[in-house]
Protein backbone atom coordinates (compact mmCIF):
# COMPACT_ATOMS: atom_id res chain seq x y z
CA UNK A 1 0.00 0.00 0.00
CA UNK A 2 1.22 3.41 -1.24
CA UNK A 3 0.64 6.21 0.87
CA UNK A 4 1.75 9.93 0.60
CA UNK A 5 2.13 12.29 2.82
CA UNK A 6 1.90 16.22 2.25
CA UNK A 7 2.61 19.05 5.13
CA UNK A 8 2.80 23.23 3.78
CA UNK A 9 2.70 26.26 5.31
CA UNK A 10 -0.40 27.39 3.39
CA UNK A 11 -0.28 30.69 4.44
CA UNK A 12 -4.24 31.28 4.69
CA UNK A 13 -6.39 28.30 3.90
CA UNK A 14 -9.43 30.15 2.91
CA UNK A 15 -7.07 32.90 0.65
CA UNK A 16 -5.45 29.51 -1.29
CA UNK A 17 -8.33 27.25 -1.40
CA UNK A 18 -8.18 27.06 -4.85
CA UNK A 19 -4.51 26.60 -5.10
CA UNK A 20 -4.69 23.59 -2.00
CA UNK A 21 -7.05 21.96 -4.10
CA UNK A 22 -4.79 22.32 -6.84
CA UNK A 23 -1.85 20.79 -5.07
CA UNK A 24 -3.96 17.95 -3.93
CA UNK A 25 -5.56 17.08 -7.32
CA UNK A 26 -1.58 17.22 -8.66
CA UNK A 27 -0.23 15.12 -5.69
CA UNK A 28 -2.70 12.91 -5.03
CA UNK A 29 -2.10 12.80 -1.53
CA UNK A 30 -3.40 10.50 1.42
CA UNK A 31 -2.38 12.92 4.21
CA UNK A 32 -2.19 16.67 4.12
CA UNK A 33 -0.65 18.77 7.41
CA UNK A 34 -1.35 22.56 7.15
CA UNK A 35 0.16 25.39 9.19
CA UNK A 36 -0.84 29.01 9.50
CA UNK A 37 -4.60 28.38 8.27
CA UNK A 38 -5.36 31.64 9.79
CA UNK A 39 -8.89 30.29 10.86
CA UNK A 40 -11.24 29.40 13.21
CA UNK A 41 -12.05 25.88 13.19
CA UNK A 42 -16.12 27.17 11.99
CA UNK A 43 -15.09 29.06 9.15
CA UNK A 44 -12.66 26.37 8.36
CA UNK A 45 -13.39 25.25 4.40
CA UNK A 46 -14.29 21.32 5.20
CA UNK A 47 -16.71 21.02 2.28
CA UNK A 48 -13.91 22.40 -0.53
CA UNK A 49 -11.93 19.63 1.55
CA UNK A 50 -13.76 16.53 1.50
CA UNK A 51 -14.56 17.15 -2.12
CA UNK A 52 -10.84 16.96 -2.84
CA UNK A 53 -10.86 13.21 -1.78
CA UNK A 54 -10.36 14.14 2.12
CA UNK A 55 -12.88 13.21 4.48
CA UNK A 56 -11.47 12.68 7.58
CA UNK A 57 -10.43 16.23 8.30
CA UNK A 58 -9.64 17.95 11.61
CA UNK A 59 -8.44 21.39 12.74
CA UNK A 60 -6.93 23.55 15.91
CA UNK A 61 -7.03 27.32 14.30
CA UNK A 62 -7.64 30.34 15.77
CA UNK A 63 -8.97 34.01 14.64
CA UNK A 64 -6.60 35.48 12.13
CA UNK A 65 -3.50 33.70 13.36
CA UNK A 66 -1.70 30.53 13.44
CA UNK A 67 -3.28 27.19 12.67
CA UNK A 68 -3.07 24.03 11.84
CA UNK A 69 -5.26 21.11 9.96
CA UNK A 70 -4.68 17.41 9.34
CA UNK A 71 -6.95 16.14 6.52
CA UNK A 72 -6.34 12.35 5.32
CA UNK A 73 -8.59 9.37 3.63
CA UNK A 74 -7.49 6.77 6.57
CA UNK A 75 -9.16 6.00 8.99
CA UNK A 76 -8.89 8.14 12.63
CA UNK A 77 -8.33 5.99 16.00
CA UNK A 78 -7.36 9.11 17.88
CA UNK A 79 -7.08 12.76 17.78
CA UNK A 80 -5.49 14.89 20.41
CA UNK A 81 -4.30 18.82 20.05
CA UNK A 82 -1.83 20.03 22.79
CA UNK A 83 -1.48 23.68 23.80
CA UNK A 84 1.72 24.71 25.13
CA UNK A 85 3.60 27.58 27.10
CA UNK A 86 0.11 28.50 28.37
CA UNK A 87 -1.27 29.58 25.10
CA UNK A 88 -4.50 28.49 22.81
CA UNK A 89 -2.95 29.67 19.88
CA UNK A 90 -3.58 26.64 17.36
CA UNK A 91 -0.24 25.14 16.93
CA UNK A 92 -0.63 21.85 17.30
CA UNK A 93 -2.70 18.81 16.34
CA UNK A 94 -2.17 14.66 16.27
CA UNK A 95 -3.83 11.56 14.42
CA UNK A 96 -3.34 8.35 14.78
CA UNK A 97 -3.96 6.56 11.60
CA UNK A 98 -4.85 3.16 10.48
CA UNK A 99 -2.72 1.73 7.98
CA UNK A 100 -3.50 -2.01 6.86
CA UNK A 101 -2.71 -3.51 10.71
CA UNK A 102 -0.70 -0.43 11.44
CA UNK A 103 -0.90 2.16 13.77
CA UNK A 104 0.48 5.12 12.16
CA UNK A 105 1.04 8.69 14.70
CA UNK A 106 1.56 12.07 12.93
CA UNK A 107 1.99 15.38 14.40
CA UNK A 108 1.90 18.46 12.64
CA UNK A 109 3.36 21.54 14.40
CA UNK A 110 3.64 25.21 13.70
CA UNK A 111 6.48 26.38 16.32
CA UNK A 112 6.83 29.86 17.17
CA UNK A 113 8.93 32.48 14.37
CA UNK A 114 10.92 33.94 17.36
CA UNK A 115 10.46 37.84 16.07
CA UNK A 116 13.67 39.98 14.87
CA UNK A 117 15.93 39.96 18.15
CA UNK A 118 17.44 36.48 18.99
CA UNK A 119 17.96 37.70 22.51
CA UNK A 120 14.85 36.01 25.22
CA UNK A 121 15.93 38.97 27.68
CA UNK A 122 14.28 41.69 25.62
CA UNK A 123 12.34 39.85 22.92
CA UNK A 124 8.96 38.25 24.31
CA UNK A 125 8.35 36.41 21.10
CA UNK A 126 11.93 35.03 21.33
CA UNK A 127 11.72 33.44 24.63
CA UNK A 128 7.83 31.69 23.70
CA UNK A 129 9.78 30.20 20.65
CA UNK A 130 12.50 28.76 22.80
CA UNK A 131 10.23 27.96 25.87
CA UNK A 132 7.82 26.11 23.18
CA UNK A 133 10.65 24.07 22.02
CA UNK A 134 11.52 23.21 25.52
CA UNK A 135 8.05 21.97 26.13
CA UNK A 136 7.67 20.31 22.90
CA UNK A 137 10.27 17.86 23.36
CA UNK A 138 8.96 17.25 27.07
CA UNK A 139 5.79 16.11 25.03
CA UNK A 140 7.02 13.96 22.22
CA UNK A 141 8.88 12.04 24.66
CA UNK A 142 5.76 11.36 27.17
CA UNK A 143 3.85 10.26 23.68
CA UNK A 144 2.74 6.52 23.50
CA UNK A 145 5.38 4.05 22.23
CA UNK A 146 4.41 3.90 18.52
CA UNK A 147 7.34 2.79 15.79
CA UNK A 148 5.45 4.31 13.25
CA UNK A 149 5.75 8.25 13.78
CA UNK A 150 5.94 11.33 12.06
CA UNK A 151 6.49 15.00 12.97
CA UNK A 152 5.97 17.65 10.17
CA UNK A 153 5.20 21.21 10.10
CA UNK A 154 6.51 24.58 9.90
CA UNK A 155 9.30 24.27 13.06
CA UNK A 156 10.86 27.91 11.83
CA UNK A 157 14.26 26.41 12.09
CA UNK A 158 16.75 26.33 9.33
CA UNK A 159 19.17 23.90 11.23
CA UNK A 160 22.15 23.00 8.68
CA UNK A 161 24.58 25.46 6.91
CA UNK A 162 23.19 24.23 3.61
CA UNK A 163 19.36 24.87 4.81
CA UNK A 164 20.23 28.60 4.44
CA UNK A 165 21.87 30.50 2.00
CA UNK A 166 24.59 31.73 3.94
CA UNK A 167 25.62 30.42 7.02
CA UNK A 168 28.00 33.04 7.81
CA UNK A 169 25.70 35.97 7.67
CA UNK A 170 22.26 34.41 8.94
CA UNK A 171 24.22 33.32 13.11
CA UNK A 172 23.02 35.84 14.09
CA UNK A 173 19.01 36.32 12.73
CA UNK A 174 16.32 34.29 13.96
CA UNK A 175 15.86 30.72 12.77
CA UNK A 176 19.65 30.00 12.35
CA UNK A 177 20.96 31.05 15.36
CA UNK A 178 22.70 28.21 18.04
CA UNK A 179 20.41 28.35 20.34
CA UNK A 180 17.81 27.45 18.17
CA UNK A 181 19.36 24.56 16.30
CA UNK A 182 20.25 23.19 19.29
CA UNK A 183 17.10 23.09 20.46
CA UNK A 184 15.84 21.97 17.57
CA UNK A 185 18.39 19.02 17.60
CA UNK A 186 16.88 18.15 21.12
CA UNK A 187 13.45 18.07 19.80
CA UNK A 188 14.41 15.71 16.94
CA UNK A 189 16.34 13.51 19.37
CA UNK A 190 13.37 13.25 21.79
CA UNK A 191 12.37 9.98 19.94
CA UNK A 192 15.27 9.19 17.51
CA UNK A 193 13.64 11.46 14.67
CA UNK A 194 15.11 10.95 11.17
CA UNK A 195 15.13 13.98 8.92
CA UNK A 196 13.40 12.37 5.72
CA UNK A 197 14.53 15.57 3.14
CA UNK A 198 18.05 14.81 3.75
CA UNK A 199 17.63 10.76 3.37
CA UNK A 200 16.94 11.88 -0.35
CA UNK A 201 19.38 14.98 -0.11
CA UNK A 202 22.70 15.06 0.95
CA UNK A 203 24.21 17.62 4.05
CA UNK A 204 26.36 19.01 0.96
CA UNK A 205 23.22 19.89 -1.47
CA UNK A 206 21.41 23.42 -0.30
CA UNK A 207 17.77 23.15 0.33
CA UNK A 208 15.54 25.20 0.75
CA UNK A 209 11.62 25.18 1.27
CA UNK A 210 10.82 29.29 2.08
CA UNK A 211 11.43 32.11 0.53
CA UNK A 212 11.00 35.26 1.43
CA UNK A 213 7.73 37.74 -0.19
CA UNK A 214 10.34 40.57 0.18
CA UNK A 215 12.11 39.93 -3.02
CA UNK A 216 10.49 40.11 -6.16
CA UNK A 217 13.11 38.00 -7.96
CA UNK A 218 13.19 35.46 -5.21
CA UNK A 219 13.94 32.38 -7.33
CA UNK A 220 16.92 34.64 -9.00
CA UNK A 221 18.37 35.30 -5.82
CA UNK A 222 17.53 32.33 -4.33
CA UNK A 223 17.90 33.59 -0.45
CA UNK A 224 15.77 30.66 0.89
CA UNK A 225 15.76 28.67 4.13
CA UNK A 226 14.37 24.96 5.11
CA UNK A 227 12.12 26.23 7.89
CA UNK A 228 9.85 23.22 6.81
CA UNK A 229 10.82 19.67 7.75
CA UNK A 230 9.25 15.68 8.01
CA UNK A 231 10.77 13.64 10.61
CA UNK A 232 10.18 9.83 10.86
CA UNK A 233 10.79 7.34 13.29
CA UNK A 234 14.13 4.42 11.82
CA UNK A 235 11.34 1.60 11.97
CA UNK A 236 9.18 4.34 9.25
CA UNK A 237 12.39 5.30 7.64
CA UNK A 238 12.13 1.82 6.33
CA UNK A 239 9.25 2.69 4.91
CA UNK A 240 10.19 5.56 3.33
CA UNK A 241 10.43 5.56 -0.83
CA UNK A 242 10.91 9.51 -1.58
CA UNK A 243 10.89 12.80 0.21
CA UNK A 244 10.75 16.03 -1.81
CA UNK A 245 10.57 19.84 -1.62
CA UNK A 246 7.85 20.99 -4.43
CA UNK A 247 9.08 23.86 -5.52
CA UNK A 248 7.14 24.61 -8.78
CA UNK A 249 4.27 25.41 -5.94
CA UNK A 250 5.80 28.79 -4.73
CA UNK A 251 5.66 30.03 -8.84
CA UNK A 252 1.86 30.12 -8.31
CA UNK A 253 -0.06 32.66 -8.79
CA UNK A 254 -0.63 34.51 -5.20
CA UNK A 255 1.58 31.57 -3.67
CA UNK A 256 2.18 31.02 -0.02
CA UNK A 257 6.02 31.84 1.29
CA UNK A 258 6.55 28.68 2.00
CA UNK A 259 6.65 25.15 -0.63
CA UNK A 260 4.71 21.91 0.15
CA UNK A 261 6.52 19.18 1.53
CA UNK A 262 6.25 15.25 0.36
CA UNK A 263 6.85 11.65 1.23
CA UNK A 264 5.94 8.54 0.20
CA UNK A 265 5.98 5.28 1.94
CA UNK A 266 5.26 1.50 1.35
CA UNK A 267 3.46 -0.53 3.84
């Protein structure tokens, strides 16, 4: 059994309806993980959804902000949405799919951008992305014992040199700093995570999954960053037949900042 997973920053779910039923009629997709809907779960667009093939679909948004959605065609044995550093601000949601006789666990996340100043002494938002972190790993780790895992979303982190496009000169601005990536290595740690991009790209090939709406000639100057990631458990790693950034996506008309994310896997 083929099945493929999808995560993207969508950037607005009702705004790119159009375009996420695009991307799933292209991609054919059995799972889809959105972040930043920027909706509350009764506005949320089920109907446009479920149309598109998806029927099991469920959502932890908010007003205006954040957001995030998990819409597959497998069956649903549990659903669970955390909320963490005190805040209801729609970051989180899990599933835990059916897959033949498998239990399959996915969590989509949409961790904190941190704001401008990488210092937590005088930047608020700075401090809830690193305290989120903190907590985040605390959680995976208390998570039931499942060898079949996946954690996706928008974690805001560029971690490697070659997930930015210069090393040197982003230390020092939010989502590249040390701090971060070492957090960000503890979070992917908590359970063994594999990164599945770089199973299918090497640590010496640049990728990149955002790029900024600041520059009008973004693909030209190419200043992106792999803020976007899918990490799988070693027993789903076996699994694991592809793992791609879809580029071609962020060319769209009125596109989202960010590129979808695939993998596909055999059971």
């Amino acid at each position: 059994m083929n099945i493929r997973l999808l995560s993207w920053n969508i950037n607005s779910v009702r705004l790119r309806i159009d375009a996420l039923k695009s991307v799933i009629k292209k991609f054919k997709p059995n799972i889809v993980c959105l972040q930043e809907t920027k909706c509350p779960n009764e506005l949320f667009p089920f109907k446009d959804i479920e149309k598109s093939g998806l029927s099991n679909i469920h959502v932890n948004g908010i007003k205006g902000y954040h957001g995030v959605c998990i819409a597959t065609d497998l069956p649903v044995e549990k659903v669970e949405q955390k909320d963490f550093c005190g805040k209801h601000d729609g970051r989180h949601i899990y599933l835990q799919l059916k897959i033949k006789n498998n239990l399959f666990n996915i969590h989509n996340f949409y961790i904190p951008a941190g704001g401008d100043e990488p210092d937590p002494k005088i930047n608020e938002k700075f401090k809830h992305k690193l305290d989120f972190l903190d907590e985040a790993t605390a959680y995976i780790k208390t998570k039931e014992n499942c060898s079949y895992t996946a954690l996706v979303g928008d974690l805001n982190i560029a971690p490697h040199e070659n997930d930015v496009w210069s090393h040197k000169q982003l230390l020092k601005i939010v989502s590249h700093t040390p701090v971060e990536v070492e957090k960000l290595n503890k979070f992917q740690d908590s359970i063994n995570f594999i990164d599945a991009l770089r199973e299918f790209h090497p640590l010496s090939e640049k990728l990149y999954s955002w790029w900024s709406y600041r520059s009008k000639n973004w693909e030209e100057s190419d200043r992106g960053r792999r803020l976007d990631h899918i990490w799988i458990t070693p027993k789903l790693n076996k699994k694991i037949t592809k793992a791609s950034i879809q580029k071609d996506v962020r060319r769209w008309d009125r596109p989202s900042d960010h590129s979808p994310l695939i993998a596909d896997f055999k059971f």
